[in-house]
PDB file of N, CA and C in Angstrom:
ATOM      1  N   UNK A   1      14.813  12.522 -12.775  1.00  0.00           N
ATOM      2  CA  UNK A   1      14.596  12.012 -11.432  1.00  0.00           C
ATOM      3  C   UNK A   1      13.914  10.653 -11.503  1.00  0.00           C
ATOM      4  N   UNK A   2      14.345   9.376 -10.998  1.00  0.00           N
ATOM      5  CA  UNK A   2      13.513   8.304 -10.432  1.00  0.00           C
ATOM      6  C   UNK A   2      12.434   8.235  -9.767  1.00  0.00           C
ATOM      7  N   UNK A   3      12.150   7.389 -10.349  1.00  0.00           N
ATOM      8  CA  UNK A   3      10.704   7.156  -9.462  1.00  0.00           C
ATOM      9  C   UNK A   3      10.962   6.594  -8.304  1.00  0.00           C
ATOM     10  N   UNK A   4      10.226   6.939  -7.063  1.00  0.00           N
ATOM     11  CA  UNK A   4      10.464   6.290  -6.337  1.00  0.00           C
ATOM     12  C   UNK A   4       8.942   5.508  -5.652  1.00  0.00           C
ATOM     13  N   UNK A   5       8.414   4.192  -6.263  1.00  0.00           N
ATOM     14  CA  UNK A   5       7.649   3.513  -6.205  1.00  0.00           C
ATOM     15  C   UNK A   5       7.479   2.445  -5.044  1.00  0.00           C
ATOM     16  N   UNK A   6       6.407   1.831  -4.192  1.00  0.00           N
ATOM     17  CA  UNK A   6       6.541   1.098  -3.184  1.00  0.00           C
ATOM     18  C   UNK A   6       5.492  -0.053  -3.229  1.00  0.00           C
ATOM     19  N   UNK A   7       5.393  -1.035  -2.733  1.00  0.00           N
ATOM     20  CA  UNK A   7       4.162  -2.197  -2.941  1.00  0.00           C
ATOM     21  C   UNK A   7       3.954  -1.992  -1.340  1.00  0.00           C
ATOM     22  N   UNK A   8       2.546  -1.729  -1.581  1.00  0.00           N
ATOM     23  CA  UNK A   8       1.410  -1.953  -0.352  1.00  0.00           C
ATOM     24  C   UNK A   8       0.603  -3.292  -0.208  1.00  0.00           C
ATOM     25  N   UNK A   9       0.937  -3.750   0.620  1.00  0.00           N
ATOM     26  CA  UNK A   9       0.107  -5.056   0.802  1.00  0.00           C
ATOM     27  C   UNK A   9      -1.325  -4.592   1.884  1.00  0.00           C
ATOM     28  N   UNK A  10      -2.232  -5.331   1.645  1.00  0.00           N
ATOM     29  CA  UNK A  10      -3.330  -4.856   2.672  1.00  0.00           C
ATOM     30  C   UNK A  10      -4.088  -6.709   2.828  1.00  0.00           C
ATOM     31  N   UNK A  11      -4.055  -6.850   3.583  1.00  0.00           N
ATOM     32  CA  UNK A  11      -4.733  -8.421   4.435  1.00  0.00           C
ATOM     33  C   UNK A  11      -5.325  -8.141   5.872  1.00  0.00           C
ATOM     34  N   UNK A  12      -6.970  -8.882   5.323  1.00  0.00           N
ATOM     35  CA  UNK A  12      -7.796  -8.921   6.537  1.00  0.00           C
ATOM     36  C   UNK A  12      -8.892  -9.688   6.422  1.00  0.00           C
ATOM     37  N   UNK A  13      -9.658  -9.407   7.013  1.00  0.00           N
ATOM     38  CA  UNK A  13     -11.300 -10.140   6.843  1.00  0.00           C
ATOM     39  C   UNK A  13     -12.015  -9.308   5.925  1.00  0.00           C
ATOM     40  N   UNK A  14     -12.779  -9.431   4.981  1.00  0.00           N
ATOM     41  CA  UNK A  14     -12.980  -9.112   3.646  1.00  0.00           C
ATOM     42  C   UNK A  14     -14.523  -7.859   4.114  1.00  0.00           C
ATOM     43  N   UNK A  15     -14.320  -6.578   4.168  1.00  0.00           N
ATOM     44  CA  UNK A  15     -15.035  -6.074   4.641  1.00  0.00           C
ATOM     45  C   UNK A  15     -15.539  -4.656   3.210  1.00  0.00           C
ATOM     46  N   UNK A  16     -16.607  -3.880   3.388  1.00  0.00           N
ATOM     47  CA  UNK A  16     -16.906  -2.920   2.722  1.00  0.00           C
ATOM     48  C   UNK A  16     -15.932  -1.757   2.488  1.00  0.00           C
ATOM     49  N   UNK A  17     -15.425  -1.210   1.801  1.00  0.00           N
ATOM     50  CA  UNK A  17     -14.989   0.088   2.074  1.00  0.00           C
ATOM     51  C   UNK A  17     -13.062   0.047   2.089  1.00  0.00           C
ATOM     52  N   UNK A  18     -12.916  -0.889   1.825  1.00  0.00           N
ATOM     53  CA  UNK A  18     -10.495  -1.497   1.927  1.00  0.00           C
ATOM     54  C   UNK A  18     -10.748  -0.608   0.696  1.00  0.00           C
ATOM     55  N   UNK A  19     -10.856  -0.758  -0.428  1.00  0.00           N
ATOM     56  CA  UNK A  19     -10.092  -0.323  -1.494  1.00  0.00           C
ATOM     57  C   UNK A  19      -9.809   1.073  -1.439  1.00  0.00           C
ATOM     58  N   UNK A  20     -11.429   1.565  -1.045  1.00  0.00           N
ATOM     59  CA  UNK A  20     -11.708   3.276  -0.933  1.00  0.00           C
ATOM     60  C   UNK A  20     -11.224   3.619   0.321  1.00  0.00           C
ATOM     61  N   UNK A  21     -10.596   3.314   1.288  1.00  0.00           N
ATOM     62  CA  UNK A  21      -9.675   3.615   2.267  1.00  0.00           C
ATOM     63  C   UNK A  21      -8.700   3.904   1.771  1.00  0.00           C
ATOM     64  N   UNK A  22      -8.394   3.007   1.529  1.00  0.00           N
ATOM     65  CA  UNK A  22      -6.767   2.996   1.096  1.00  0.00           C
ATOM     66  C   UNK A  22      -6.229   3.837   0.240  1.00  0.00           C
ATOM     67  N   UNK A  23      -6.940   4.039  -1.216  1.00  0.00           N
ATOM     68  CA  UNK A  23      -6.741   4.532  -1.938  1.00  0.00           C
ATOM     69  C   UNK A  23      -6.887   5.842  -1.984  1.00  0.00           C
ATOM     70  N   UNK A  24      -8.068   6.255  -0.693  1.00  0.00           N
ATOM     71  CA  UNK A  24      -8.174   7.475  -0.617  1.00  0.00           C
ATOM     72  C   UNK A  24      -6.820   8.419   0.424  1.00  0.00           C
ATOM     73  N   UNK A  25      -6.148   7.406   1.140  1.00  0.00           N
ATOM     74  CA  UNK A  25      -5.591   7.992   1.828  1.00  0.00           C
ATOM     75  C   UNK A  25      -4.035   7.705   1.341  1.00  0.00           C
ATOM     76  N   UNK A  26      -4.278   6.813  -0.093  1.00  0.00           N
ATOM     77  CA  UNK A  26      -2.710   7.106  -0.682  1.00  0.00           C
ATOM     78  C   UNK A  26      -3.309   8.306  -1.617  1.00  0.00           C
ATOM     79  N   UNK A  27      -3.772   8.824  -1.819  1.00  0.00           N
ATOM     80  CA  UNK A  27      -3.922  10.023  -2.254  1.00  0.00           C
ATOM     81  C   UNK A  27      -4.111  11.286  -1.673  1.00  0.00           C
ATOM     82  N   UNK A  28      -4.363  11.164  -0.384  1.00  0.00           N
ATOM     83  CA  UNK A  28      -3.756  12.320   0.256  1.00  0.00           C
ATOM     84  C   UNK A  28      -2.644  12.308   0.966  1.00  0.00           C
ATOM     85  N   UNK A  29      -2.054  11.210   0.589  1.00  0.00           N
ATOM     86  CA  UNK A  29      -0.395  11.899   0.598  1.00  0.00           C
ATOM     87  C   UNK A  29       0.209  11.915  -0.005  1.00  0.00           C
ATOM     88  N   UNK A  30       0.064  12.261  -1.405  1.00  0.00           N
ATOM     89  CA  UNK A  30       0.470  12.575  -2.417  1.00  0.00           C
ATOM     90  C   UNK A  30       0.865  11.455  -3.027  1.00  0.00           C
ATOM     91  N   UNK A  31       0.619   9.940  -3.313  1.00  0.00           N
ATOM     92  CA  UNK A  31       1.173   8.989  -3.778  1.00  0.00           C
ATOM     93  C   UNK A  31       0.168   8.810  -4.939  1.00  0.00           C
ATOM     94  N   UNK A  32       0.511   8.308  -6.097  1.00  0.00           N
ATOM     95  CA  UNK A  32      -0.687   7.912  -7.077  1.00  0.00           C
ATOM     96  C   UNK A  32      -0.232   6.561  -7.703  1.00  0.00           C
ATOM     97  N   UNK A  33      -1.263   5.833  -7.154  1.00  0.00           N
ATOM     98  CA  UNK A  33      -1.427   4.475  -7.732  1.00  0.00           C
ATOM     99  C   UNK A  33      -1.026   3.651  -8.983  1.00  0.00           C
ATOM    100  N   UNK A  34      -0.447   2.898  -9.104  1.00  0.00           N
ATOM    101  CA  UNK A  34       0.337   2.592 -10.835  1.00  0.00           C
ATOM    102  C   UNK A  34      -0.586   1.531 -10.931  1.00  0.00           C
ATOM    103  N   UNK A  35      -0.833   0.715 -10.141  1.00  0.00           N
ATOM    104  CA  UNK A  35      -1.261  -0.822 -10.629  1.00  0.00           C
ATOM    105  C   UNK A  35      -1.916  -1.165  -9.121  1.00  0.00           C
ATOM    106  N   UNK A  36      -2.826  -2.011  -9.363  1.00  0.00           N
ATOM    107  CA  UNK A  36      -3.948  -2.415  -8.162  1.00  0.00           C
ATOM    108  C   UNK A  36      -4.293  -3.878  -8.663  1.00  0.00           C
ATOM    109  N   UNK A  37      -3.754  -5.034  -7.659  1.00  0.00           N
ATOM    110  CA  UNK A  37      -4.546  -6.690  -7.709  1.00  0.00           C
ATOM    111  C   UNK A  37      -5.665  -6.524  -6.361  1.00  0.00           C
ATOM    112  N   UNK A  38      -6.332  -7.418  -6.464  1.00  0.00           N
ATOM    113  CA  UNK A  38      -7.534  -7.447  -5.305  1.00  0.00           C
ATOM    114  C   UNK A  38      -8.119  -8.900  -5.770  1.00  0.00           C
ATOM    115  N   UNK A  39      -8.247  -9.478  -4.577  1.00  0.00           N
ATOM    116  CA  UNK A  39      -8.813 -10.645  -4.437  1.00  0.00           C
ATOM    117  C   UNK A  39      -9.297 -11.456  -3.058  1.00  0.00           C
ATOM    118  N   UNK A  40     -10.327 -11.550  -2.798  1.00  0.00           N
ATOM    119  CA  UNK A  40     -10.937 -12.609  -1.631  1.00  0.00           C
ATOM    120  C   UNK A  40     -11.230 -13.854  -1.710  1.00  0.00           C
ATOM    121  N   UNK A  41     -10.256 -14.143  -0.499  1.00  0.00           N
ATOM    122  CA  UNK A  41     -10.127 -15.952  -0.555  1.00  0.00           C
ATOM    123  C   UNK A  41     -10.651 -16.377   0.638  1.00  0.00           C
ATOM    124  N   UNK A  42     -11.755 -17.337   0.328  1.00  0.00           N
ATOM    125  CA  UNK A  42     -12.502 -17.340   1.342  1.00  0.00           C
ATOM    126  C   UNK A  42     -12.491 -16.839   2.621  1.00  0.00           C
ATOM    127  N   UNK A  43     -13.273 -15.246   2.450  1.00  0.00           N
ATOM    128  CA  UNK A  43     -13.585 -14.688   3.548  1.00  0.00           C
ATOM    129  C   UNK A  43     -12.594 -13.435   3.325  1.00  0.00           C
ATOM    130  N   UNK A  44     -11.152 -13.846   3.195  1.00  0.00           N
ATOM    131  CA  UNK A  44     -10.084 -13.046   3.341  1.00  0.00           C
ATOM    132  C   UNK A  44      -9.650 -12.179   2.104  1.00  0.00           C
ATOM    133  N   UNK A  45      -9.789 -10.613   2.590  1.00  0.00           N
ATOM    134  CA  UNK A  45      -9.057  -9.732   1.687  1.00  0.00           C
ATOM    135  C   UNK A  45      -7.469  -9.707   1.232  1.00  0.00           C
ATOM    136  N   UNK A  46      -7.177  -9.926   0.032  1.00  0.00           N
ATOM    137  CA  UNK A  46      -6.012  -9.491  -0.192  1.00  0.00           C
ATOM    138  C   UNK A  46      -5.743  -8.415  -1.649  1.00  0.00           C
ATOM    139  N   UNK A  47      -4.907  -7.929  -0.955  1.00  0.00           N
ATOM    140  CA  UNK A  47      -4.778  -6.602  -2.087  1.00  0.00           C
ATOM    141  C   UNK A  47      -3.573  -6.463  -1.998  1.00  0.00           C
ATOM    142  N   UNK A  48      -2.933  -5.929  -3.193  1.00  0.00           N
ATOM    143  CA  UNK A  48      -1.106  -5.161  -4.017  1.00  0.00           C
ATOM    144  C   UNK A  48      -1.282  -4.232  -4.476  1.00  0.00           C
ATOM    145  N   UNK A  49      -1.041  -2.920  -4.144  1.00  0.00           N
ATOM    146  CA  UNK A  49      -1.160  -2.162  -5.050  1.00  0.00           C
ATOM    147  C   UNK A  49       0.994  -1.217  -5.386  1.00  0.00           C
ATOM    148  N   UNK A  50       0.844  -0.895  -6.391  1.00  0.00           N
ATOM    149  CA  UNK A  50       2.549  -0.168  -6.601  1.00  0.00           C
ATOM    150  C   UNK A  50       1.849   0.972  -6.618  1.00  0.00           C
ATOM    151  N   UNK A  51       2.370   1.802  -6.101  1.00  0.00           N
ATOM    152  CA  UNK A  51       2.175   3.133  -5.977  1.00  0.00           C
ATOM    153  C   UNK A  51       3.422   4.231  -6.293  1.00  0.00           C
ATOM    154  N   UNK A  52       3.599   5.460  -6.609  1.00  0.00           N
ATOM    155  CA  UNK A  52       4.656   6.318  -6.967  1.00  0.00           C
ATOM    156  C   UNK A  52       4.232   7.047  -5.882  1.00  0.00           C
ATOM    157  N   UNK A  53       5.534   7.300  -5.065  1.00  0.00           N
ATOM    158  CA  UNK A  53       5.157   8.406  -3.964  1.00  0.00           C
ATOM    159  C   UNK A  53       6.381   9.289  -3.952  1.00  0.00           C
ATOM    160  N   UNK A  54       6.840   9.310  -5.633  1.00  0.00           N
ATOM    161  CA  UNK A  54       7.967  10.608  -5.583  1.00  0.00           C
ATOM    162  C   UNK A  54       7.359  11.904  -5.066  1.00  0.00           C
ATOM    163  N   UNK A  55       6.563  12.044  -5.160  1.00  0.00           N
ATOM    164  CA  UNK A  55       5.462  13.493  -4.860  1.00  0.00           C
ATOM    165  C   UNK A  55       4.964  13.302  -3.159  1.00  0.00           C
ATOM    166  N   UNK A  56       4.993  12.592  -2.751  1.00  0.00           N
ATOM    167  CA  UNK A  56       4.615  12.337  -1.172  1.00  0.00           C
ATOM    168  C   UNK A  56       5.478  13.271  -0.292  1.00  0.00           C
ATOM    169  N   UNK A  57       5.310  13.893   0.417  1.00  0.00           N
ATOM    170  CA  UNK A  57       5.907  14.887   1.715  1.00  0.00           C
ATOM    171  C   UNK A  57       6.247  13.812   2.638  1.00  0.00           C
ATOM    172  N   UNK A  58       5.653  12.934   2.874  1.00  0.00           N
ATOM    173  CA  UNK A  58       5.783  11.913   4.240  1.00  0.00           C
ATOM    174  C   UNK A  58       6.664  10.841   4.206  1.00  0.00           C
ATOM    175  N   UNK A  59       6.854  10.830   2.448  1.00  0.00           N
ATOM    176  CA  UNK A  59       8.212   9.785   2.161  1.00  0.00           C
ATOM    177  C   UNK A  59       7.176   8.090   2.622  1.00  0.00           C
ATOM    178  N   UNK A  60       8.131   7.200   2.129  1.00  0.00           N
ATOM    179  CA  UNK A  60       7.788   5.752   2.832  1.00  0.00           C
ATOM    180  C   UNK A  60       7.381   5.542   4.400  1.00  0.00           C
ATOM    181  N   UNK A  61       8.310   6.415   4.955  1.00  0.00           N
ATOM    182  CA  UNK A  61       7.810   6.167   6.648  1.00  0.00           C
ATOM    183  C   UNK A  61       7.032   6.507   7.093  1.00  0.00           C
ATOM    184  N   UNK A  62       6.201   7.541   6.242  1.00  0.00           N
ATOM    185  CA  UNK A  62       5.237   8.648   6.643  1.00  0.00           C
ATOM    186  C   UNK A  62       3.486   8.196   6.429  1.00  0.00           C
ATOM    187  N   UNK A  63       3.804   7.299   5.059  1.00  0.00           N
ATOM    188  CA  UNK A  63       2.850   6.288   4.799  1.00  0.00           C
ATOM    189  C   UNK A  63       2.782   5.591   5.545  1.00  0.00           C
ATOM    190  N   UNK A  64       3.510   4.428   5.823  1.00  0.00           N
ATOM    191  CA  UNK A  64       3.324   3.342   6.549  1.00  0.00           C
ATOM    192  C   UNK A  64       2.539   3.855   7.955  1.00  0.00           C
ATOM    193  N   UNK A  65       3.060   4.631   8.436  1.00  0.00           N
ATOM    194  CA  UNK A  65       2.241   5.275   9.537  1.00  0.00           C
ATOM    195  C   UNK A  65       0.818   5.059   9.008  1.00  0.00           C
ATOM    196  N   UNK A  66       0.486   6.058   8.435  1.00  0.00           N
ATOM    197  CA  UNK A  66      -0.779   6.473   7.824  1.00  0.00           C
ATOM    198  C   UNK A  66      -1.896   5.350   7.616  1.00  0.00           C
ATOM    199  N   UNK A  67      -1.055   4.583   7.010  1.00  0.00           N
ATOM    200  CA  UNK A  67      -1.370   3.116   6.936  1.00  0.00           C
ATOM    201  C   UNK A  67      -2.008   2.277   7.924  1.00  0.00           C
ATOM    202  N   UNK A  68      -1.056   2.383   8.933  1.00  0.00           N
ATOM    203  CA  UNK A  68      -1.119   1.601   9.897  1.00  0.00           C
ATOM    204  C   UNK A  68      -2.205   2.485  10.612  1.00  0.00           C
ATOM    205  N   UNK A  69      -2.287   3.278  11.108  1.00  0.00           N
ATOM    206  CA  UNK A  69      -3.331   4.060  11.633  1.00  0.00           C
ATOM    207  C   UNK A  69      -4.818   3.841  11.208  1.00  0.00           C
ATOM    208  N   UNK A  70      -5.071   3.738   9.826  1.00  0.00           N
ATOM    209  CA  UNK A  70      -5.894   3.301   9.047  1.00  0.00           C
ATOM    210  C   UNK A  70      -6.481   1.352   9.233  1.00  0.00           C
ATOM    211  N   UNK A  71      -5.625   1.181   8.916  1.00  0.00           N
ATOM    212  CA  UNK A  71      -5.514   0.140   9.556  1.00  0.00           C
ATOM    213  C   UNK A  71      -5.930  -1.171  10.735  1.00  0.00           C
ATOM    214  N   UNK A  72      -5.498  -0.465  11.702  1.00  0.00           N
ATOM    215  CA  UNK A  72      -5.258  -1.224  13.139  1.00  0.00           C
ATOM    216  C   UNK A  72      -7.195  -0.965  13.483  1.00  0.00           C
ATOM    217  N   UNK A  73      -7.919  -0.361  13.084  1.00  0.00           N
ATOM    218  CA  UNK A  73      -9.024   0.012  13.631  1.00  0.00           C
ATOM    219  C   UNK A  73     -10.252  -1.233  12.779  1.00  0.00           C
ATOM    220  N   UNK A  74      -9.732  -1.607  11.247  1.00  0.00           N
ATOM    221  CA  UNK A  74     -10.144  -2.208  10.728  1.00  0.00           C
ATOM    222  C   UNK A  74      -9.583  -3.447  10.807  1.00  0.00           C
ATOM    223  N   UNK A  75      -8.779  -3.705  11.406  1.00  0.00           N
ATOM    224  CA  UNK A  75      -8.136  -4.993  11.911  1.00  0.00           C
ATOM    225  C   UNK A  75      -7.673  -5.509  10.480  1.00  0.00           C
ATOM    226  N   UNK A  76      -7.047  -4.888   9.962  1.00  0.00           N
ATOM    227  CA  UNK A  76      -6.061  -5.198   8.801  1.00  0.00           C
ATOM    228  C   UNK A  76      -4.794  -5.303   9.158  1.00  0.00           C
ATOM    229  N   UNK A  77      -3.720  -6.133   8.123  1.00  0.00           N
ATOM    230  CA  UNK A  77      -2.527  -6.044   8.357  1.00  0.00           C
ATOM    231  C   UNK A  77      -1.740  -5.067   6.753  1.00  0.00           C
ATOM    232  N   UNK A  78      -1.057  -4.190   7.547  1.00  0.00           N
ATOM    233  CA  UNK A  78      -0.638  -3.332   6.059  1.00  0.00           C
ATOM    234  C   UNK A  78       0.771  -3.579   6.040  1.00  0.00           C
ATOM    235  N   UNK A  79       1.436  -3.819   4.951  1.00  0.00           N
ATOM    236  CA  UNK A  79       2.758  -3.662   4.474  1.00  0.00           C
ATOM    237  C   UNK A  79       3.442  -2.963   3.372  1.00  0.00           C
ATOM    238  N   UNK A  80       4.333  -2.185   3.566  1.00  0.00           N
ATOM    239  CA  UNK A  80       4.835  -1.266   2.741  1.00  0.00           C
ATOM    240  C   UNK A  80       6.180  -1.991   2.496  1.00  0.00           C
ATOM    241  N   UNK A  81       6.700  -2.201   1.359  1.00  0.00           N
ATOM    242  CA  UNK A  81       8.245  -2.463   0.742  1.00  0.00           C
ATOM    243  C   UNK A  81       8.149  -1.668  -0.094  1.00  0.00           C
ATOM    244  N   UNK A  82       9.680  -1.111  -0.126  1.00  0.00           N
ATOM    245  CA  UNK A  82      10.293  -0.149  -1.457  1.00  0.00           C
ATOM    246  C   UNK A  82      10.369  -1.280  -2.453  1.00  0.00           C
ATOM    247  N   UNK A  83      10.062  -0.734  -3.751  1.00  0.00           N
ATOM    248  CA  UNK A  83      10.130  -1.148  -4.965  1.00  0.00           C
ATOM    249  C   UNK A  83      11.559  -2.000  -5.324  1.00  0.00           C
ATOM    250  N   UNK A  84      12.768  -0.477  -4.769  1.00  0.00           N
ATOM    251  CA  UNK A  84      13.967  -0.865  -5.227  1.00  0.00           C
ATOM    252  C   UNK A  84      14.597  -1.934  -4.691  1.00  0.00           C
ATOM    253  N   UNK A  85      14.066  -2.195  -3.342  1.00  0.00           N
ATOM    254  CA  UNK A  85      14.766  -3.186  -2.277  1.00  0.00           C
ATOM    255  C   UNK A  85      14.429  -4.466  -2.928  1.00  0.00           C
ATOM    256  N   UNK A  86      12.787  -4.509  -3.164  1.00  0.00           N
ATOM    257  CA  UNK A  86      12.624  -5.900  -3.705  1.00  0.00           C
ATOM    258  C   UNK A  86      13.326  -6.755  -4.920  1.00  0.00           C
ATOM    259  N   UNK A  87      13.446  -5.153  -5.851  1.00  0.00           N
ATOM    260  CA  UNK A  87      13.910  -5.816  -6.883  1.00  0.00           C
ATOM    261  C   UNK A  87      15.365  -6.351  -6.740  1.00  0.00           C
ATOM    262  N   UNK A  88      16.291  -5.518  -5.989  1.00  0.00           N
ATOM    263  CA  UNK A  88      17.605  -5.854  -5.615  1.00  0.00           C
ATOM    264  C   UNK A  88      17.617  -7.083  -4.978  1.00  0.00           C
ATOM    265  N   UNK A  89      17.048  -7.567  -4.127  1.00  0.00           N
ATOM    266  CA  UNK A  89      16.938  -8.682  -3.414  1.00  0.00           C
ATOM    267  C   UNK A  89      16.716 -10.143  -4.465  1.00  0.00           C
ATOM    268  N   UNK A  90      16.174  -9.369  -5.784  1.00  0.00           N
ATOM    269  CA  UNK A  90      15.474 -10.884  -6.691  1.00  0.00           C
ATOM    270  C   UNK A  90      16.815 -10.513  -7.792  1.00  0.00           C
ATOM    271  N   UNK A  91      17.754  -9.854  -7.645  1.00  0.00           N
ATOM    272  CA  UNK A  91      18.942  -9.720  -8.455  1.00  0.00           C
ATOM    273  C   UNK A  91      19.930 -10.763  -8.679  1.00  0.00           C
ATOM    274  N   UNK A  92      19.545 -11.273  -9.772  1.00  0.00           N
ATOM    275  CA  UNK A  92      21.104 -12.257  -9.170  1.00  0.00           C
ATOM    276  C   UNK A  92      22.516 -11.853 -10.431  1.00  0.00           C
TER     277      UNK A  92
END
């Protein structure tokens, strides 16, 4: 079986507590983290993380929700792309 892996983007105002959000709540939906960048540019959070969410019940759409829910309260912007799409797209 494939993996089926996704890149999470997370951008906002650089506050306490993004990584352990996030991470805590890609882990309760069953996704586990492959690789994590993090960096603040003046002021501003930015984070990538690839995640495997072959094991996820909620699938990609189910996250992004989750996400976004998480999210919108912390005045973040979250983005979810499939792995496979991106790479197809950089195919030549």
């Amino acid at each position: 079986m494939e993996k089926e892996r996704v890149f999470v983007v997370v951008i906002g105002k650089d506050q306490k507590g993004i990584i352990a959000r996030v991470s805590g709540l890609l882990f309760e939906q069953g996704a586990n983290i492959e690789d994590v960048q993090q960096k603040v540019m003046d002021g501003t959070f930015v984070m990538t993380m690839l995640a495997d969410i072959t094991d996820s019940a909620a699938g990609s759409a189910g996250l992004r929700q989750a996400l976004d829910e998480l999210a919108a309260p912390l005045g973040l912007k979250v983005m979810v792309h499939n792995e496979a799409v991106i790479k197809a797209m950089h195919r030549v």
